[in-house]
C-alpha atoms as a PDB file:
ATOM      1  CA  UNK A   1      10.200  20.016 -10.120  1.00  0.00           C
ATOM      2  CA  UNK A   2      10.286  18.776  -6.291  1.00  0.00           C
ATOM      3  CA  UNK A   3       8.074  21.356  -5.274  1.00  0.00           C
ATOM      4  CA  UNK A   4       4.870  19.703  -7.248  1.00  0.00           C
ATOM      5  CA  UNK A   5       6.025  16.533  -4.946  1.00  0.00           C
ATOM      6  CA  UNK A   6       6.114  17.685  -1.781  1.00  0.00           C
ATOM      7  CA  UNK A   7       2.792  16.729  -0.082  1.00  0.00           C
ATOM      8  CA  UNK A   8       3.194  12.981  -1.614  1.00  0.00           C
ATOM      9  CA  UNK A   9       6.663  12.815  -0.490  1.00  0.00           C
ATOM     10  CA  UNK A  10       5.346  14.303   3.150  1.00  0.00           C
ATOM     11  CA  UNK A  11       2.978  10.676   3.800  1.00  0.00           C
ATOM     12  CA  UNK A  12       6.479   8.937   2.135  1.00  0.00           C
ATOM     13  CA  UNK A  13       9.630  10.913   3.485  1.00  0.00           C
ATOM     14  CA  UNK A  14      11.305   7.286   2.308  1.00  0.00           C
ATOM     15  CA  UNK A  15      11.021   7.775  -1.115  1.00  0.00           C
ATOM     16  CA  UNK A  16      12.383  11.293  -0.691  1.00  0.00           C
ATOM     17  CA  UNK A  17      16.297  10.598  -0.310  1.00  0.00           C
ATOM     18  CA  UNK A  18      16.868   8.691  -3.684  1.00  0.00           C
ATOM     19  CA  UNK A  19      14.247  10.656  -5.682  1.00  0.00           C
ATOM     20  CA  UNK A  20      14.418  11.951  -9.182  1.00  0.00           C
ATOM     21  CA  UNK A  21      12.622  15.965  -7.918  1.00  0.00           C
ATOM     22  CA  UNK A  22      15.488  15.778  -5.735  1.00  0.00           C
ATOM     23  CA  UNK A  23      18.314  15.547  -7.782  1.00  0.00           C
ATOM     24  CA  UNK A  24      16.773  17.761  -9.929  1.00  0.00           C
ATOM     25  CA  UNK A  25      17.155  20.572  -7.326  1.00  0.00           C
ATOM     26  CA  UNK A  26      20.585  19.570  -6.326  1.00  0.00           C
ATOM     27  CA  UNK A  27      21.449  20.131  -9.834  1.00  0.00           C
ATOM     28  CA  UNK A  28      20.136  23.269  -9.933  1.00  0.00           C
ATOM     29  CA  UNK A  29      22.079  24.501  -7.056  1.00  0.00           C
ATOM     30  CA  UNK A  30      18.305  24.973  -5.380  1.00  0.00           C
ATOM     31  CA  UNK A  31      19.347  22.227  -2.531  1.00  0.00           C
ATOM     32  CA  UNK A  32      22.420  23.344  -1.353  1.00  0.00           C
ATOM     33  CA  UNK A  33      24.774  22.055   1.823  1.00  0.00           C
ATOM     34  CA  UNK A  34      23.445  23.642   4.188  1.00  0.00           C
ATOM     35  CA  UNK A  35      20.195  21.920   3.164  1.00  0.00           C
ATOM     36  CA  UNK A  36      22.025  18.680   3.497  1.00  0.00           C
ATOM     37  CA  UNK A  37      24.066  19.712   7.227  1.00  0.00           C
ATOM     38  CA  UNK A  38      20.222  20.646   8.362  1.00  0.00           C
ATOM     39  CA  UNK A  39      18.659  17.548   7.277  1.00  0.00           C
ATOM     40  CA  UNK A  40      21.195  14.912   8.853  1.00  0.00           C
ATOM     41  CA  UNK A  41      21.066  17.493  11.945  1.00  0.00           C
ATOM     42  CA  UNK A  42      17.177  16.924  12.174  1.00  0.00           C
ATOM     43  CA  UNK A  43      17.776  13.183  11.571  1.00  0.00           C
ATOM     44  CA  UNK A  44      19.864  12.941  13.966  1.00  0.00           C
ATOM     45  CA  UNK A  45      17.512  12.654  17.184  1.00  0.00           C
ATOM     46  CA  UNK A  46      14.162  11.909  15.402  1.00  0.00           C
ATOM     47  CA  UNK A  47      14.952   9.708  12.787  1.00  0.00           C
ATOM     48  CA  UNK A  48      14.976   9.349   9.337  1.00  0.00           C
ATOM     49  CA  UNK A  49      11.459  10.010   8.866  1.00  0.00           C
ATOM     50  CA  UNK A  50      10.586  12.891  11.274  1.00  0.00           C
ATOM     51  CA  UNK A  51      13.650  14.596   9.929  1.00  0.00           C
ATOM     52  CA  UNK A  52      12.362  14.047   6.667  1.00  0.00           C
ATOM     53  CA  UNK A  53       8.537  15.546   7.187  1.00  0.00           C
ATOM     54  CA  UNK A  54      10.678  18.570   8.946  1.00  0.00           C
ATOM     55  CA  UNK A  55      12.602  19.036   5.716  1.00  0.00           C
ATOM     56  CA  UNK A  56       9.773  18.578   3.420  1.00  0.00           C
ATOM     57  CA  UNK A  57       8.486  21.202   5.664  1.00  0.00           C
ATOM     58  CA  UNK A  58      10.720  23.846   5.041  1.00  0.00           C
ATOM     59  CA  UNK A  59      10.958  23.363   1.538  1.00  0.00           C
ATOM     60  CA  UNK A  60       7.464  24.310   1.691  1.00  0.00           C
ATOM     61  CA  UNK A  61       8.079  27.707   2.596  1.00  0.00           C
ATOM     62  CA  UNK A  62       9.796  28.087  -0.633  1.00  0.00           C
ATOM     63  CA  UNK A  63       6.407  28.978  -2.015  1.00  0.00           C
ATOM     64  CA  UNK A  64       5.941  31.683   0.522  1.00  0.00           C
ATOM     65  CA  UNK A  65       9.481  32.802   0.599  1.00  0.00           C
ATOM     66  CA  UNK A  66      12.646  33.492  -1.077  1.00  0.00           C
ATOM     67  CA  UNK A  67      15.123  31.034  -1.712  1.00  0.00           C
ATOM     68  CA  UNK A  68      17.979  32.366   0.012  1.00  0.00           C
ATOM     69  CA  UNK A  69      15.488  33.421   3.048  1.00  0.00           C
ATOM     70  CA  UNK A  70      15.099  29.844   3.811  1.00  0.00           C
ATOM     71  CA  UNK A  71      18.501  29.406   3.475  1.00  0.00           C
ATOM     72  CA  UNK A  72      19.269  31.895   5.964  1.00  0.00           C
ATOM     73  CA  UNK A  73      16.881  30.250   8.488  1.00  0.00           C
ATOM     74  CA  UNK A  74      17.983  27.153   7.577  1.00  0.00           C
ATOM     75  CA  UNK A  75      21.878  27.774   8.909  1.00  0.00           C
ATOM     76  CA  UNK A  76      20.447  30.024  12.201  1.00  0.00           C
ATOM     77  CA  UNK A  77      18.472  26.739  12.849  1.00  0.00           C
ATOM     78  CA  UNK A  78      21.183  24.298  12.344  1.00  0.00           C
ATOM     79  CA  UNK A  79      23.629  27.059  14.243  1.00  0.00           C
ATOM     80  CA  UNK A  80      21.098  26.847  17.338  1.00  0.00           C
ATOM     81  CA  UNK A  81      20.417  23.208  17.598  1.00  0.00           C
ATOM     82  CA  UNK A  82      16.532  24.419  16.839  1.00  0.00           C
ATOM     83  CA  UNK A  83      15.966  21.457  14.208  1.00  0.00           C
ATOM     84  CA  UNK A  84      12.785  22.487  13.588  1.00  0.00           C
ATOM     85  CA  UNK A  85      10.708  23.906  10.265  1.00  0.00           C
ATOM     86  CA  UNK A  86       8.805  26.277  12.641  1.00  0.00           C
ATOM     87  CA  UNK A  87      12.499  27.731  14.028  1.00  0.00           C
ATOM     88  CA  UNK A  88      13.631  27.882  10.341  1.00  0.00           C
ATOM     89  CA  UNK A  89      10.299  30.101   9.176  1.00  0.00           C
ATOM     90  CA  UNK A  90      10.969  32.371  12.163  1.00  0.00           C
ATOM     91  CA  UNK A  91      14.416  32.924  10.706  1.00  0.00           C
ATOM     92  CA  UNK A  92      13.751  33.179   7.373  1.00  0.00           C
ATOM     93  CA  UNK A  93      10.519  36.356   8.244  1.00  0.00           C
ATOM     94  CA  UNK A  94      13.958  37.196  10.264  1.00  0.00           C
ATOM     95  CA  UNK A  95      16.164  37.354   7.363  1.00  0.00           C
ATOM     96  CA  UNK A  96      13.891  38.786   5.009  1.00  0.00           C
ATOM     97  CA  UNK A  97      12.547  41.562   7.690  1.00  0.00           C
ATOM     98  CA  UNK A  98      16.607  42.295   7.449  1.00  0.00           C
ATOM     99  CA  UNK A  99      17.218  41.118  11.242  1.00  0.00           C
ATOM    100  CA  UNK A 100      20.789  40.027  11.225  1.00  0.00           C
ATOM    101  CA  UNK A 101      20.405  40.013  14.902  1.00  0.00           C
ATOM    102  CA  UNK A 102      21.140  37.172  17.665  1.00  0.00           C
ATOM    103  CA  UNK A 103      19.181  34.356  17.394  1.00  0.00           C
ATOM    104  CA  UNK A 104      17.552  34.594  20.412  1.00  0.00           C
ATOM    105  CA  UNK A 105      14.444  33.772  18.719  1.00  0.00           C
ATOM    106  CA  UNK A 106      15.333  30.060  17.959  1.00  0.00           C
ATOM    107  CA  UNK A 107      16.898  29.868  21.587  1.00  0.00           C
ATOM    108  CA  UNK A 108      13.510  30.167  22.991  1.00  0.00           C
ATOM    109  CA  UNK A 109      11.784  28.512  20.713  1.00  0.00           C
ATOM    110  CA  UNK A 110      14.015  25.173  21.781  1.00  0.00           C
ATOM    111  CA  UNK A 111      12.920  25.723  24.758  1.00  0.00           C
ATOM    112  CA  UNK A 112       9.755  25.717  23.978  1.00  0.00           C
ATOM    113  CA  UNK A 113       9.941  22.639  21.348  1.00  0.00           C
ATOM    114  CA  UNK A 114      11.473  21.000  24.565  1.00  0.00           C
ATOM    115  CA  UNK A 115       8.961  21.770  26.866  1.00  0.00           C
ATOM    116  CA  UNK A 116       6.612  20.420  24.509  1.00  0.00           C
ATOM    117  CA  UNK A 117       8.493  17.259  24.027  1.00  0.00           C
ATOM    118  CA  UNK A 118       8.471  17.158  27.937  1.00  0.00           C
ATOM    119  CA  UNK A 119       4.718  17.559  28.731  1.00  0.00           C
ATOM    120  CA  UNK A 120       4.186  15.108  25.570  1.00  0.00           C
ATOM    121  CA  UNK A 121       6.432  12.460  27.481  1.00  0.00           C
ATOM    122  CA  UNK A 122       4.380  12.802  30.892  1.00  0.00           C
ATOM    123  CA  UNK A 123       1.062  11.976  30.096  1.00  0.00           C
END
């Protein structure tokens, strides 16, 4: 399935959208909306193909994780505005350490993505 994919389909996030491993998952109710809502979120300010490597990221930590895990991190993430695959695998250990806490976690690391982003810009 897509997961066999995933490192080709990192160095060619265009071929991902329209692929066959795709679909596959889709069809198996392994790629579900709030896959989708998280991926057009991450799209959103990056562009296509960032938000495609961050996607191909988190579906990555399906090998390390449970499915509905990622999930969970997945929808904190896209809740927060923290687009990023490093926000959803600190809400997925979240989820599956049983933390249905505040996400304060993904607050601060936007704030950190952004500061990042920041220093990046001014040098």
């Amino acid at each position: 399935m897509l997961d066999h994919h995933l490192e080709a389909l990192m160095c060619r996030p265009g071929a991902f959208p329209g692929s066959t491993p795709l679909e596959q998952v889709r069809s198996a109710g392994r790629f579900t909306p709030v896959h989708d809502k998280w991926w057009a979120a991450a799209c959103a300010p990056h562009g296509d193909a960032a938000g495609t490597r961050a996607l191909i990221e988190v579906l990555l930590l399906a090998r390390h994780m449970e499915h509905e895990q990622v999930v969970a991190g997945l929808a904190t993430s896209f809740r927060t505005g923290a687009l990023t695959a490093d926000t959803v695998a600190l809400e997925a250990r979240k989820a599956a350490e049983g933390d249905a806490g505040e996400p304060s976690a993904a607050v601060t690391v936007t704030n950190l993505v952004r500061r990042r982003q920041c220093h990046a810009h001014n040098q």
